[in-house]
N, C-alpha and C. Protein backbone atom coordinates (compact mmCIF):
# COMPACT_ATOMS: atom_id res chain seq x y z
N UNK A 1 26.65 41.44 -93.10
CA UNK A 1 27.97 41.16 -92.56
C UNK A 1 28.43 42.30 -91.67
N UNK A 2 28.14 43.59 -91.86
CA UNK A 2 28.45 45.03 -91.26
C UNK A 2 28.29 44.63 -90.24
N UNK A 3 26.70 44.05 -89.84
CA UNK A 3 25.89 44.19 -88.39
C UNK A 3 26.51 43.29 -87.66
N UNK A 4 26.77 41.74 -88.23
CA UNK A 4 27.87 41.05 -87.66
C UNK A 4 29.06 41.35 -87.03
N UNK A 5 29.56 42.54 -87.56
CA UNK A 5 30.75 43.33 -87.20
C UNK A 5 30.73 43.06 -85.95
N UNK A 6 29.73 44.71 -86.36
CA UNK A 6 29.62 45.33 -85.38
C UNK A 6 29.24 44.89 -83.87
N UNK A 7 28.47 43.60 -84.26
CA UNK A 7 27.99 43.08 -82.76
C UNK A 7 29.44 42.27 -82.24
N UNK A 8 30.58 41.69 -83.31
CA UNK A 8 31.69 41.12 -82.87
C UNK A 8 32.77 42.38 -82.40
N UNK A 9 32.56 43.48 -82.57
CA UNK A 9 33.27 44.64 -81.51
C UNK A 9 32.86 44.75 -80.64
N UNK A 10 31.87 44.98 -80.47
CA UNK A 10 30.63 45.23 -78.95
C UNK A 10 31.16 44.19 -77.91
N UNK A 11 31.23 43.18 -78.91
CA UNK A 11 31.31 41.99 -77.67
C UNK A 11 32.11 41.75 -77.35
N UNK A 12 33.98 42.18 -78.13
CA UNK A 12 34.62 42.51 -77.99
C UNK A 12 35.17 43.04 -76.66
N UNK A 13 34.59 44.49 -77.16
CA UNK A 13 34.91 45.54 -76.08
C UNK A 13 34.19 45.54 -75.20
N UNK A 14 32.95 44.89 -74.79
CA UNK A 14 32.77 44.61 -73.31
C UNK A 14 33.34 43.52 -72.55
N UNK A 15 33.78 42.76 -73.26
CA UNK A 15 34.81 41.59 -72.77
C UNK A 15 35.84 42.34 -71.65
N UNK A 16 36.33 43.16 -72.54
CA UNK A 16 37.47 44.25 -72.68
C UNK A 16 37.15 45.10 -70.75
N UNK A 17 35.64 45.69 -71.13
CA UNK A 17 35.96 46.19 -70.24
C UNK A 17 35.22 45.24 -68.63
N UNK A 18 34.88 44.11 -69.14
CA UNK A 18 34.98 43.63 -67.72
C UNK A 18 35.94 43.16 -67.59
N UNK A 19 36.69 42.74 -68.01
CA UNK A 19 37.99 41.95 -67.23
C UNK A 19 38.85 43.01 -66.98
N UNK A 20 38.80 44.70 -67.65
CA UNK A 20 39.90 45.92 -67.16
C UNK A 20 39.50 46.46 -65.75
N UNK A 21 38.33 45.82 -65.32
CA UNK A 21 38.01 46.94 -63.75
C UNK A 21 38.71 45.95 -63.13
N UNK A 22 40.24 45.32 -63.14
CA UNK A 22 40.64 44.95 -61.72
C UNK A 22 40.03 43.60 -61.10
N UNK A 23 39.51 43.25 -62.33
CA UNK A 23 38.79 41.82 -61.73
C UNK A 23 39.47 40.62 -61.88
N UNK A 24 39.71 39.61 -61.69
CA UNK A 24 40.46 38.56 -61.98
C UNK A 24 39.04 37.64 -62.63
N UNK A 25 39.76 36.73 -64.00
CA UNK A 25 38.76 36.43 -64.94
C UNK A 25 39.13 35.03 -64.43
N UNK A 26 37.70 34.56 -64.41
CA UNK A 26 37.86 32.69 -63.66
C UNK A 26 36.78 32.01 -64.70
N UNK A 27 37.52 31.07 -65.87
CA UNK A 27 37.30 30.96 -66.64
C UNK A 27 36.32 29.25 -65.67
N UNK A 28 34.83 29.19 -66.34
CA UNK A 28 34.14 27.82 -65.81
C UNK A 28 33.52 27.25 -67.35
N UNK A 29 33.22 26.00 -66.75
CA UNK A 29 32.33 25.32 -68.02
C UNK A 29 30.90 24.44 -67.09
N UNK A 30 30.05 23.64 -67.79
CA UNK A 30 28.91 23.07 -67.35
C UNK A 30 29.72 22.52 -65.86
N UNK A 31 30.64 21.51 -65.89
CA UNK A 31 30.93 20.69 -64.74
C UNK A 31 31.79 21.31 -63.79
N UNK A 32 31.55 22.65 -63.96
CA UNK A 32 32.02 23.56 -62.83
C UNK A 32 30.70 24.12 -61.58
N UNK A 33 29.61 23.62 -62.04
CA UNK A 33 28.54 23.62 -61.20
C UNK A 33 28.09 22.58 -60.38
N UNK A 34 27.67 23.04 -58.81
CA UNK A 34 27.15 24.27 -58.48
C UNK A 34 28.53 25.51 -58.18
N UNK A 35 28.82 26.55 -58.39
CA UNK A 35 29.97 26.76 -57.76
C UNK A 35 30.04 27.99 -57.01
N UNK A 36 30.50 27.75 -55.40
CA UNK A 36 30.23 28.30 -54.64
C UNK A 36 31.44 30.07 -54.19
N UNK A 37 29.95 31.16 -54.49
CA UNK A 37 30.88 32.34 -54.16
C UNK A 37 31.26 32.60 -53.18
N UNK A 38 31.04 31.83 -51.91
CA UNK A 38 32.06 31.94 -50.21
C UNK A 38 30.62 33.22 -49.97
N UNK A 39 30.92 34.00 -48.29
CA UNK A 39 29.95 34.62 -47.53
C UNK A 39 30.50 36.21 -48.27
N UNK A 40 29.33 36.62 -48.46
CA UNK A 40 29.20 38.14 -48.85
C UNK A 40 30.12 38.42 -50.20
N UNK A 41 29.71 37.68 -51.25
CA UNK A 41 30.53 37.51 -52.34
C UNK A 41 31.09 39.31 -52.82
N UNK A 42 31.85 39.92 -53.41
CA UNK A 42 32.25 40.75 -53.79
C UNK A 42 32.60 41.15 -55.03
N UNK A 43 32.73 42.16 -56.46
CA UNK A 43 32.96 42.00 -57.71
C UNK A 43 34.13 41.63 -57.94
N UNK A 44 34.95 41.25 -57.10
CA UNK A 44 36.12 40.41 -57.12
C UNK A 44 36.84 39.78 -58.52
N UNK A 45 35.94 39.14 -58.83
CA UNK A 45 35.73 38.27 -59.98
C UNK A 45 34.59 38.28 -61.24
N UNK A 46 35.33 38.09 -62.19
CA UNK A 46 34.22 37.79 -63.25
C UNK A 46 34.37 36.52 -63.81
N UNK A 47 33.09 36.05 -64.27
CA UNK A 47 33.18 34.46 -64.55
C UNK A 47 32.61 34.26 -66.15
N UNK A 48 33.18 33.71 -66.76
CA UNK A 48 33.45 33.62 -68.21
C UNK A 48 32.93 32.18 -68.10
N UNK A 49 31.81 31.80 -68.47
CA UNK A 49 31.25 30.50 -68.58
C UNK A 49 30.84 29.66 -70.10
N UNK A 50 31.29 29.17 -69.96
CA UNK A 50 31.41 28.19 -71.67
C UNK A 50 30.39 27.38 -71.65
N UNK A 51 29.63 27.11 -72.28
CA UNK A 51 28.79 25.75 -72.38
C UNK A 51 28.65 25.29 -73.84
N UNK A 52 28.38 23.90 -74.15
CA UNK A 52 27.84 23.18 -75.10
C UNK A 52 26.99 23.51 -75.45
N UNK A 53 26.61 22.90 -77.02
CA UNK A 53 25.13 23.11 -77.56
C UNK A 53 23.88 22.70 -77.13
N UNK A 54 22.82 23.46 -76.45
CA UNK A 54 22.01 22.89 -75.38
C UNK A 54 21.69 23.90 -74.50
N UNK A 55 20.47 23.25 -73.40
CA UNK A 55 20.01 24.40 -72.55
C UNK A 55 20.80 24.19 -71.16
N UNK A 56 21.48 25.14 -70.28
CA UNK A 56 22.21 24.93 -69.58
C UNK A 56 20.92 25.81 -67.88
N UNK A 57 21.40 25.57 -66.64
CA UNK A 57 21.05 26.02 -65.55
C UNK A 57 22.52 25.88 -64.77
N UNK A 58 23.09 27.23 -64.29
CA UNK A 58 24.34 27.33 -63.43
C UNK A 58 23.80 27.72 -62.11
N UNK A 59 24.07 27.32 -60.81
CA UNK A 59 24.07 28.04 -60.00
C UNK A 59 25.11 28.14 -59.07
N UNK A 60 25.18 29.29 -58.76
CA UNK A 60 26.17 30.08 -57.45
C UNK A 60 26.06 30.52 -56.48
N UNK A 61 26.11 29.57 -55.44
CA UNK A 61 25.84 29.45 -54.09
C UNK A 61 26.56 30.77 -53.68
N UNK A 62 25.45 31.46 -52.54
CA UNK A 62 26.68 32.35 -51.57
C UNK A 62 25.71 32.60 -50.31
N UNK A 63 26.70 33.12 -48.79
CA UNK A 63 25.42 33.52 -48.08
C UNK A 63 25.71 34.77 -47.36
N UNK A 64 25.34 35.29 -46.64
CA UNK A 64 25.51 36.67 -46.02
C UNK A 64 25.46 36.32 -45.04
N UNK A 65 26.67 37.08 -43.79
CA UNK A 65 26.43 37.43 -42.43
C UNK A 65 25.71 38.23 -42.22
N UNK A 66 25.42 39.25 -42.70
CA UNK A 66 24.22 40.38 -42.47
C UNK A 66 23.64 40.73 -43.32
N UNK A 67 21.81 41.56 -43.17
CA UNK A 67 21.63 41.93 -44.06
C UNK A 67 22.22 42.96 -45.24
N UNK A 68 22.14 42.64 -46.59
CA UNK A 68 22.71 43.26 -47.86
C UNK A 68 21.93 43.47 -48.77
N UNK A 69 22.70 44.56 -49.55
CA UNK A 69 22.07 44.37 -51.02
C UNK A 69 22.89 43.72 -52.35
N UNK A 70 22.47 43.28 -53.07
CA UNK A 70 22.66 41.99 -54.23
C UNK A 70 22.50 42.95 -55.15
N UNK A 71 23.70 42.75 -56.16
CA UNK A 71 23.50 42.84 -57.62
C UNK A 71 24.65 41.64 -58.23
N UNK A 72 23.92 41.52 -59.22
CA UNK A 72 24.68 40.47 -60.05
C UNK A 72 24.00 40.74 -61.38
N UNK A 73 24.46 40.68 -62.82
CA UNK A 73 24.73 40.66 -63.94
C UNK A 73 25.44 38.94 -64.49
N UNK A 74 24.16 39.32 -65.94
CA UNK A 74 25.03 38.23 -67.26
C UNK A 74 24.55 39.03 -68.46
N UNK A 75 25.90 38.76 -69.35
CA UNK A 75 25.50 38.76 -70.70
C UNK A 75 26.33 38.06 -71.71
N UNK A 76 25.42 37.93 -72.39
CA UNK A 76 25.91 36.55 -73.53
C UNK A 76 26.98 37.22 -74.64
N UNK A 77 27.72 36.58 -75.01
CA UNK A 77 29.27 36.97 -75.96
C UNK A 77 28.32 36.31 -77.14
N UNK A 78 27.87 36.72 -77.99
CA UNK A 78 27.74 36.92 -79.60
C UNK A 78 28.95 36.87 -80.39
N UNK A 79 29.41 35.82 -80.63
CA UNK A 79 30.67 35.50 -81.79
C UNK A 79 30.17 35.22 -82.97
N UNK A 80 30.35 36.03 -84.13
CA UNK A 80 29.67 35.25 -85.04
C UNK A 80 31.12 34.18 -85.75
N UNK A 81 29.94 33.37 -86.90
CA UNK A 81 30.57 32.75 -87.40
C UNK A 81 31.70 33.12 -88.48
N UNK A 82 32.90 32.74 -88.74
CA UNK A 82 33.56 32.97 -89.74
C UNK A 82 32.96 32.89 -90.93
N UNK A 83 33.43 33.47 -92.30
CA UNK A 83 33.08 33.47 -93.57
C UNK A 83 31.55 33.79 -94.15
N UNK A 84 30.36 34.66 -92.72
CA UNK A 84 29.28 34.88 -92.71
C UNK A 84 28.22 33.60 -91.98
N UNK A 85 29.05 32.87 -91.74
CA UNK A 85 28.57 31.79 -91.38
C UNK A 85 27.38 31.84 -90.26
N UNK A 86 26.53 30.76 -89.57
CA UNK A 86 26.09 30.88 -88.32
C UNK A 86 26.96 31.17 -87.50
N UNK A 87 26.33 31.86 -85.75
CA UNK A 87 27.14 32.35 -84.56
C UNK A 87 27.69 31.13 -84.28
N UNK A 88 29.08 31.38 -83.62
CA UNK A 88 29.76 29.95 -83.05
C UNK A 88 29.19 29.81 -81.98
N UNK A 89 29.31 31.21 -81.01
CA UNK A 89 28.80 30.87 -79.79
C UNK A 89 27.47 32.10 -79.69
N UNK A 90 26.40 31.69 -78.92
CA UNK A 90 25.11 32.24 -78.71
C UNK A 90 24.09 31.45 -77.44
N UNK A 91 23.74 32.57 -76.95
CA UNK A 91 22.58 32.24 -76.00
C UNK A 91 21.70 32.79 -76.14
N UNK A 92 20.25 32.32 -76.34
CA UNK A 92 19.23 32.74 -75.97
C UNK A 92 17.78 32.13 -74.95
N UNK A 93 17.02 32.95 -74.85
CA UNK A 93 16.17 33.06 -73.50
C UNK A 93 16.94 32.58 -72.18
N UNK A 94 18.23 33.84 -71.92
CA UNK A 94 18.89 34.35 -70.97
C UNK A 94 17.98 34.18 -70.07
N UNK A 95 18.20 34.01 -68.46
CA UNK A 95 17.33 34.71 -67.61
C UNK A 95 18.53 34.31 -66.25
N UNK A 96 18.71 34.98 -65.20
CA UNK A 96 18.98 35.19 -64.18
C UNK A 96 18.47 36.04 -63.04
N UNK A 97 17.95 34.69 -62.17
CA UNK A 97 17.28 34.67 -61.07
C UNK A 97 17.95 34.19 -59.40
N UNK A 98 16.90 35.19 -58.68
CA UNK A 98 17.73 35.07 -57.26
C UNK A 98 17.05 34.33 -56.58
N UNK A 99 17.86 33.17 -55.82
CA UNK A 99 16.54 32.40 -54.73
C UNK A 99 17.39 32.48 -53.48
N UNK A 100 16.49 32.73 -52.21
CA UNK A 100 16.34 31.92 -50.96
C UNK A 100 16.98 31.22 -51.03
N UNK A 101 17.70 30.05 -50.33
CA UNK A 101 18.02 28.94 -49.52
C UNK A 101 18.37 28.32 -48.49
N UNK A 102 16.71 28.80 -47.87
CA UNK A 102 16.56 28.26 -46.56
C UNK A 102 17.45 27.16 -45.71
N UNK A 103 17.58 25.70 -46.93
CA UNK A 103 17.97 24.45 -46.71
C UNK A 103 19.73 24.51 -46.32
N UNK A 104 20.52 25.58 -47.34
CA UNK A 104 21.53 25.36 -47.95
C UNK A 104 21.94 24.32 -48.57
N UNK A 105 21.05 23.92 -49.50
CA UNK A 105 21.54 22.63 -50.20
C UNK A 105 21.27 23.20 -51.88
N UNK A 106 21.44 24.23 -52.48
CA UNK A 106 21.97 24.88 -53.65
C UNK A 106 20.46 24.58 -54.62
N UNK A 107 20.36 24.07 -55.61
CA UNK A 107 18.84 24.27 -56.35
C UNK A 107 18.27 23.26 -55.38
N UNK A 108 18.51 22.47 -54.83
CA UNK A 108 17.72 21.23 -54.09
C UNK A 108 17.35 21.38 -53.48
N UNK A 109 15.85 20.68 -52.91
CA UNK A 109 14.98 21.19 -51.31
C UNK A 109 14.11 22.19 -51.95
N UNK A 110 13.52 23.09 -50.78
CA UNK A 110 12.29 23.24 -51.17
C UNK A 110 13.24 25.06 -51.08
N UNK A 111 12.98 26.29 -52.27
CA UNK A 111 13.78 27.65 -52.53
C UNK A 111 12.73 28.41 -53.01
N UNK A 112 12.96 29.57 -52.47
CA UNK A 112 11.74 30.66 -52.96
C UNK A 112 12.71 32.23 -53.82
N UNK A 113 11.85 32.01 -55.30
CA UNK A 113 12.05 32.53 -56.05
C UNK A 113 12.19 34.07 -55.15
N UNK A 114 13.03 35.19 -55.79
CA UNK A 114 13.36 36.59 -54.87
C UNK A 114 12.91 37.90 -56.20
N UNK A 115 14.01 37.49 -57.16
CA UNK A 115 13.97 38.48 -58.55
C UNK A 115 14.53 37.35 -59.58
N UNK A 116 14.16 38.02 -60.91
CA UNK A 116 14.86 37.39 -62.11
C UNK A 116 14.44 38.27 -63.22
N UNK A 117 15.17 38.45 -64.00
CA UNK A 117 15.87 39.24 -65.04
C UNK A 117 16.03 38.46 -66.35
N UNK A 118 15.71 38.90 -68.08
CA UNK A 118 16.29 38.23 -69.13
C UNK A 118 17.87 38.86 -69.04
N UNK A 119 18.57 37.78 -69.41
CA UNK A 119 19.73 38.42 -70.57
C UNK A 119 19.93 38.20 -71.44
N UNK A 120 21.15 38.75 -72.68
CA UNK A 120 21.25 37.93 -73.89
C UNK A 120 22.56 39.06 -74.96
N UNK A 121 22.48 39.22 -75.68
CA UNK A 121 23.65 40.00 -76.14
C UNK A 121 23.25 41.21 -75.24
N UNK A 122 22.32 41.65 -74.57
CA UNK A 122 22.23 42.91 -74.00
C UNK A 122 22.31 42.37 -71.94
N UNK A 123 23.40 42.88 -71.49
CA UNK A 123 23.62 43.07 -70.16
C UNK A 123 22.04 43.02 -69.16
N UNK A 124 21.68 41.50 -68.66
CA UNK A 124 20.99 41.68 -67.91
C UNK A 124 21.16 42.07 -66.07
N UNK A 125 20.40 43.15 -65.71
CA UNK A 125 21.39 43.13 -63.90
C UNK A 125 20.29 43.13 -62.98
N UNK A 126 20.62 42.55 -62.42
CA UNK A 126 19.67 42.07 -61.18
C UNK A 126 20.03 42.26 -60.05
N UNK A 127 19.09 43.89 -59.16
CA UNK A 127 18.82 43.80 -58.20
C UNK A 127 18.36 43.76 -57.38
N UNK A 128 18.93 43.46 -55.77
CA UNK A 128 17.81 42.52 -54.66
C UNK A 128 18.39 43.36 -53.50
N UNK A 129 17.49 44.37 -52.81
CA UNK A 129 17.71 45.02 -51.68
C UNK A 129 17.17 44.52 -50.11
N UNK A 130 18.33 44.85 -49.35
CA UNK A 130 17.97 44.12 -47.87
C UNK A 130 17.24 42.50 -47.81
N UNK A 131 18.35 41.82 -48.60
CA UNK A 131 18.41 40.72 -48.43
C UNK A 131 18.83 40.20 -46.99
N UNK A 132 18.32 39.18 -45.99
CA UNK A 132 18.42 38.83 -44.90
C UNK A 132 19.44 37.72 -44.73
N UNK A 133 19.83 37.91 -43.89
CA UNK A 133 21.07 37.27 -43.10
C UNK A 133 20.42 35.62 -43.69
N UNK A 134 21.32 34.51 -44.67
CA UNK A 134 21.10 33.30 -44.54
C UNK A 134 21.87 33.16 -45.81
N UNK A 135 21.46 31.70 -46.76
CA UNK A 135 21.93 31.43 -47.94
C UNK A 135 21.24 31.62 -48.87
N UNK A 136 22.23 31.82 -50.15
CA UNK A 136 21.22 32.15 -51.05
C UNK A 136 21.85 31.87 -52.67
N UNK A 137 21.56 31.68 -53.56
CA UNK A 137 21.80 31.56 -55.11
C UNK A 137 21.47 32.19 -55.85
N UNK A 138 22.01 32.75 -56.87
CA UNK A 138 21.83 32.93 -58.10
C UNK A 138 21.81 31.65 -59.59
N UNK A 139 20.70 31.82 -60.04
CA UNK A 139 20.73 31.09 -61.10
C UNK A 139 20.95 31.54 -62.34
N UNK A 140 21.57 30.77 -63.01
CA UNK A 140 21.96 31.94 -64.57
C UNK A 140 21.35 30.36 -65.53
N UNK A 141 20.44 30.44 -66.40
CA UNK A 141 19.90 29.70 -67.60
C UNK A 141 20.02 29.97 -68.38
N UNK A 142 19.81 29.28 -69.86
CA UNK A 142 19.82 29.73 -71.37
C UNK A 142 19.91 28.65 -72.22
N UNK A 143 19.92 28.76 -73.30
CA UNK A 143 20.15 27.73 -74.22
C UNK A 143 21.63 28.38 -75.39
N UNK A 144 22.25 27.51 -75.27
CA UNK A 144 23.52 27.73 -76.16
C UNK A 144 23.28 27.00 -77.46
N UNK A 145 22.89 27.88 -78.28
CA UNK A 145 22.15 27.68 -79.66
C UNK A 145 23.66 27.88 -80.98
N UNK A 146 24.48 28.76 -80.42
CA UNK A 146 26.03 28.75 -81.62
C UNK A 146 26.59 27.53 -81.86
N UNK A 147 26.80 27.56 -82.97
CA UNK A 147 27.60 25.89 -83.29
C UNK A 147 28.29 25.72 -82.49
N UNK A 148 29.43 26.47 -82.20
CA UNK A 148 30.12 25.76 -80.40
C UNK A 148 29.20 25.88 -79.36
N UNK A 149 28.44 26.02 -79.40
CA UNK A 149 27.27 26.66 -77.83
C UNK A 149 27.02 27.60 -77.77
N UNK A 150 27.26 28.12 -76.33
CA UNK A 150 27.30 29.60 -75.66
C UNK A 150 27.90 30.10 -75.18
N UNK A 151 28.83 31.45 -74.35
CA UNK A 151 29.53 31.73 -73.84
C UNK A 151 29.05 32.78 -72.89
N UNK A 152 28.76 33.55 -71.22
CA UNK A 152 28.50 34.02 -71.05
C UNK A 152 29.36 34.44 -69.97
N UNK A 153 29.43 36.04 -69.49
CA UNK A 153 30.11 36.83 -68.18
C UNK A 153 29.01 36.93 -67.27
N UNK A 154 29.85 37.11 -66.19
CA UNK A 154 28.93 36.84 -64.61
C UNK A 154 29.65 37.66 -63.41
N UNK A 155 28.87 38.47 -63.05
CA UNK A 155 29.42 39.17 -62.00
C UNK A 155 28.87 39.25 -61.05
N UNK A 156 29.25 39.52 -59.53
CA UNK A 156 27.83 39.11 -58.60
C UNK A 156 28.93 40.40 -57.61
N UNK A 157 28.50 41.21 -56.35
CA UNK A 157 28.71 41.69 -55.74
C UNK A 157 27.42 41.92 -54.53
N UNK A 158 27.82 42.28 -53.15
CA UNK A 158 26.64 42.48 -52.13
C UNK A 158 27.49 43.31 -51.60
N UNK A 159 26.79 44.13 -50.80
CA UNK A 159 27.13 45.62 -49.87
C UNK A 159 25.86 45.37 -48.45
N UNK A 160 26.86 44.98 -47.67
CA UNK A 160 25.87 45.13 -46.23
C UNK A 160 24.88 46.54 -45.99
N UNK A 161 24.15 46.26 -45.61
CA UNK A 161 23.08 47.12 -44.90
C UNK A 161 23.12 48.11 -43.83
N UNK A 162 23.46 49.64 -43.79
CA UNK A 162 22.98 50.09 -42.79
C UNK A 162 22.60 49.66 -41.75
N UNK A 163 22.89 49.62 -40.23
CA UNK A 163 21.48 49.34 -39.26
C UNK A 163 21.05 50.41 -38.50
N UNK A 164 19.90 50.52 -38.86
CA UNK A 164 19.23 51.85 -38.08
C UNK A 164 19.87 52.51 -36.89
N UNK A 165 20.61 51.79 -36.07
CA UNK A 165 21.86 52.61 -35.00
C UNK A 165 22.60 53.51 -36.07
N UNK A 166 23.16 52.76 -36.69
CA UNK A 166 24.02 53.74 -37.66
C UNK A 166 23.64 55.18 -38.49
N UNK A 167 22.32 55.04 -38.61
CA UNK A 167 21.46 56.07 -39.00
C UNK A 167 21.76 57.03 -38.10
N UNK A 168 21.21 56.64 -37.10
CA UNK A 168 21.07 57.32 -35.71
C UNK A 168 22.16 58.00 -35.24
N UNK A 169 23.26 57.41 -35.64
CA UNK A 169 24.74 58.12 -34.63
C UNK A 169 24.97 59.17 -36.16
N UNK A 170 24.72 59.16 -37.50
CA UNK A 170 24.98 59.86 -38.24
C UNK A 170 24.15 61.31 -38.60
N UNK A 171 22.95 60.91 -37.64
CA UNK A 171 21.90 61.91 -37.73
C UNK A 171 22.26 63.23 -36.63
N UNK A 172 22.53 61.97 -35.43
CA UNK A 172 22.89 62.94 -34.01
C UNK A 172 24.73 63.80 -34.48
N UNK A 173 25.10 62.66 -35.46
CA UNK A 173 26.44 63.71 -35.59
C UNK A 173 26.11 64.99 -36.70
N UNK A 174 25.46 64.63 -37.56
CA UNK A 174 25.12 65.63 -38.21
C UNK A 174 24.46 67.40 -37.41
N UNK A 175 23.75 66.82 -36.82
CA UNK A 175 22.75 67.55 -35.73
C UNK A 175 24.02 68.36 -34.44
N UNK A 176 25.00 67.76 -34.01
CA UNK A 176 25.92 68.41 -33.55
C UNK A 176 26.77 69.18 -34.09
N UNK A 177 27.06 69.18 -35.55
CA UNK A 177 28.25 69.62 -36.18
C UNK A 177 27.31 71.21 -36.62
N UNK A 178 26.19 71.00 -36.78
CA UNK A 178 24.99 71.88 -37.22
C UNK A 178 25.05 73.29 -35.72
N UNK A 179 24.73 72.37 -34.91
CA UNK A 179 24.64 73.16 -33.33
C UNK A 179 25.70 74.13 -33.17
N UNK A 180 27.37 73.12 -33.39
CA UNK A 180 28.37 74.20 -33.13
C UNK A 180 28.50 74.90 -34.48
N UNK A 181 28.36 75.02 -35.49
CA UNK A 181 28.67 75.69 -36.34
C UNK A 181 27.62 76.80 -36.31
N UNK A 182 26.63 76.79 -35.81
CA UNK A 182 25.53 77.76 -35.23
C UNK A 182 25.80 78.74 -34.17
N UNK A 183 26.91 78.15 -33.15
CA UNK A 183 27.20 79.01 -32.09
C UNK A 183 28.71 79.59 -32.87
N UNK A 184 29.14 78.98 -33.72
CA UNK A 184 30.42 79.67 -34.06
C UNK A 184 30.10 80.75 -34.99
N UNK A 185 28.82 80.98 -35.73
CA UNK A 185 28.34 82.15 -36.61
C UNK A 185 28.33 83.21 -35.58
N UNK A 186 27.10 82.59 -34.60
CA UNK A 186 26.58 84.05 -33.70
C UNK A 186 27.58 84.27 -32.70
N UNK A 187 28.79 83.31 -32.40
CA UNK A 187 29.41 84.47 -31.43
C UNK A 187 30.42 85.30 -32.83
N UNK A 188 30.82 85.01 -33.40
CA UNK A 188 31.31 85.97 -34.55
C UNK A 188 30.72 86.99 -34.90
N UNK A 189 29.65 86.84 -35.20
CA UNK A 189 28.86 87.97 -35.43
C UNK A 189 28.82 88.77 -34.06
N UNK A 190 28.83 88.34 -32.79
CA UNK A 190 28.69 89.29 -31.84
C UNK A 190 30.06 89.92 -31.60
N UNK A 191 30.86 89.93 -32.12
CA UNK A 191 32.50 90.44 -31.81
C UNK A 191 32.39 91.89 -32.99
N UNK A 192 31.62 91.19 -34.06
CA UNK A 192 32.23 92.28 -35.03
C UNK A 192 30.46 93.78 -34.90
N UNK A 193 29.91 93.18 -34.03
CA UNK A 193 29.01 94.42 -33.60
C UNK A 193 29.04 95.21 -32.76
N UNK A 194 28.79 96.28 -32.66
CA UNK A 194 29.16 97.35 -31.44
C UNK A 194 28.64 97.15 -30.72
N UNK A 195 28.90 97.46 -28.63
CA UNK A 195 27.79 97.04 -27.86
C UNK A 195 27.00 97.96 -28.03
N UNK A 196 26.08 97.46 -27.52
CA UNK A 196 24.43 98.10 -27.53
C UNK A 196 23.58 97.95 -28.88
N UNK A 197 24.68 97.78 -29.99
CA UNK A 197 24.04 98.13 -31.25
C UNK A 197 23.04 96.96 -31.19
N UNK A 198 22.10 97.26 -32.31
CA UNK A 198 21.11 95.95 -32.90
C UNK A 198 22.16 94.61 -33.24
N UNK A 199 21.67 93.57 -32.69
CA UNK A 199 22.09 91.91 -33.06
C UNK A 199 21.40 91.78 -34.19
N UNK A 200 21.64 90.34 -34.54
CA UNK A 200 21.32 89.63 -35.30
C UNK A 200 20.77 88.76 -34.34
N UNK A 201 19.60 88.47 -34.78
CA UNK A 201 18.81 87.16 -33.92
C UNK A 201 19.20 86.13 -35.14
N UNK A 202 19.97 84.83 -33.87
CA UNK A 202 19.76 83.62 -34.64
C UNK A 202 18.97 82.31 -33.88
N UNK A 203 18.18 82.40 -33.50
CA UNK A 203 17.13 82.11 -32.34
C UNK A 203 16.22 81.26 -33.43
């Protein structure tokens, strides 16, 4: 019963602390799928997904104007049962996976697998670097095995890509700020030396 607790604090307090970073909690169930995160989704939101007893497949459409990088996270809420009982709610063989979608038509048509990840009472996160400009999904699966089902959190965020110009203007600014701060040593140093005396070579 201890260990029961303890996994009903855990799950608790990570509840706790995803919905405290500022996120707005958007509570879904099975017939809330496919459901779409709009272009260059953001951690904006966390999604608290309910399902029945049974194996479930969610997916969450989103697409990028430019290339990005992808992370997204699930993990399953472990409730146990009252009076020692079985879990009410439980998922297991978690997995969340990233696909392609060439078509934009969400699991349908022909999608090429990217990454995928287990989850399950332990935080699975999945990430996908310099992902290319188009559409794309996340799939979240499992089986909701707790006498009420399953219950799981979902977070998805992307961060555009560098483009090698940008490199470039940060390299050349770096490289200038370097130059004058080089001429601002050695003419300093040449004020506080006597003429004729020995310099300092900064050559």
């Amino acid at each position: 019963m201890k260990i029961n607790m303890k996994k009903a604090l855990l799950t608790i307090a990570l509840a706790s602390a995803f919905s405290s970073a500022q996120a707005a909690t958007v509570n879904l169930n099975g017939g809330s799928f496919p459901y779409d995160l709009g272009v260059n989704p953001n951690d904006g939101n966390i999604y608290s997904v309910t399902h029945n007893v049974g194996s479930f497949l969610d997916v969450f459409t989103f697409s990028l104007n430019s290339a990005s990088d992808t992370i997204s996270s699930a993990v399953s809420l472990l409730l146990p049962g009252l009076g020692g009982g079985g879990s009410s709610y439980e998922i297991n063989n978690g997995t969340l996976t990233l696909f392609s979608d060439p078509d934009s038509d969400g699991a349908a048509g022909v999608n090429v697998q990217l990454a995928t990840i287990g989850y399950g009472d332990s935080t699975g996160v999945l990430n996908y670097s310099n992902a290319a400009t188009g559409s794309y999904y996340w799939a979240v699966a499992g089986d909701a095995v707790g006498s009420n089902g399953g219950v799981y959190l979902y977070s998805a965020n992307t961060a555009v890509v560098p483009e090698p110009e940008t490199y470039a203007m940060l390299l050349t600014g770096l490289g200038l700020i370097g130059f004058i701060g080089r001429r601002r040593i050695a003419k300093s140093a040449a004020k506080l030396l006597p003429q004729g005396g020995s310099g300092l070579n900064f050559a």
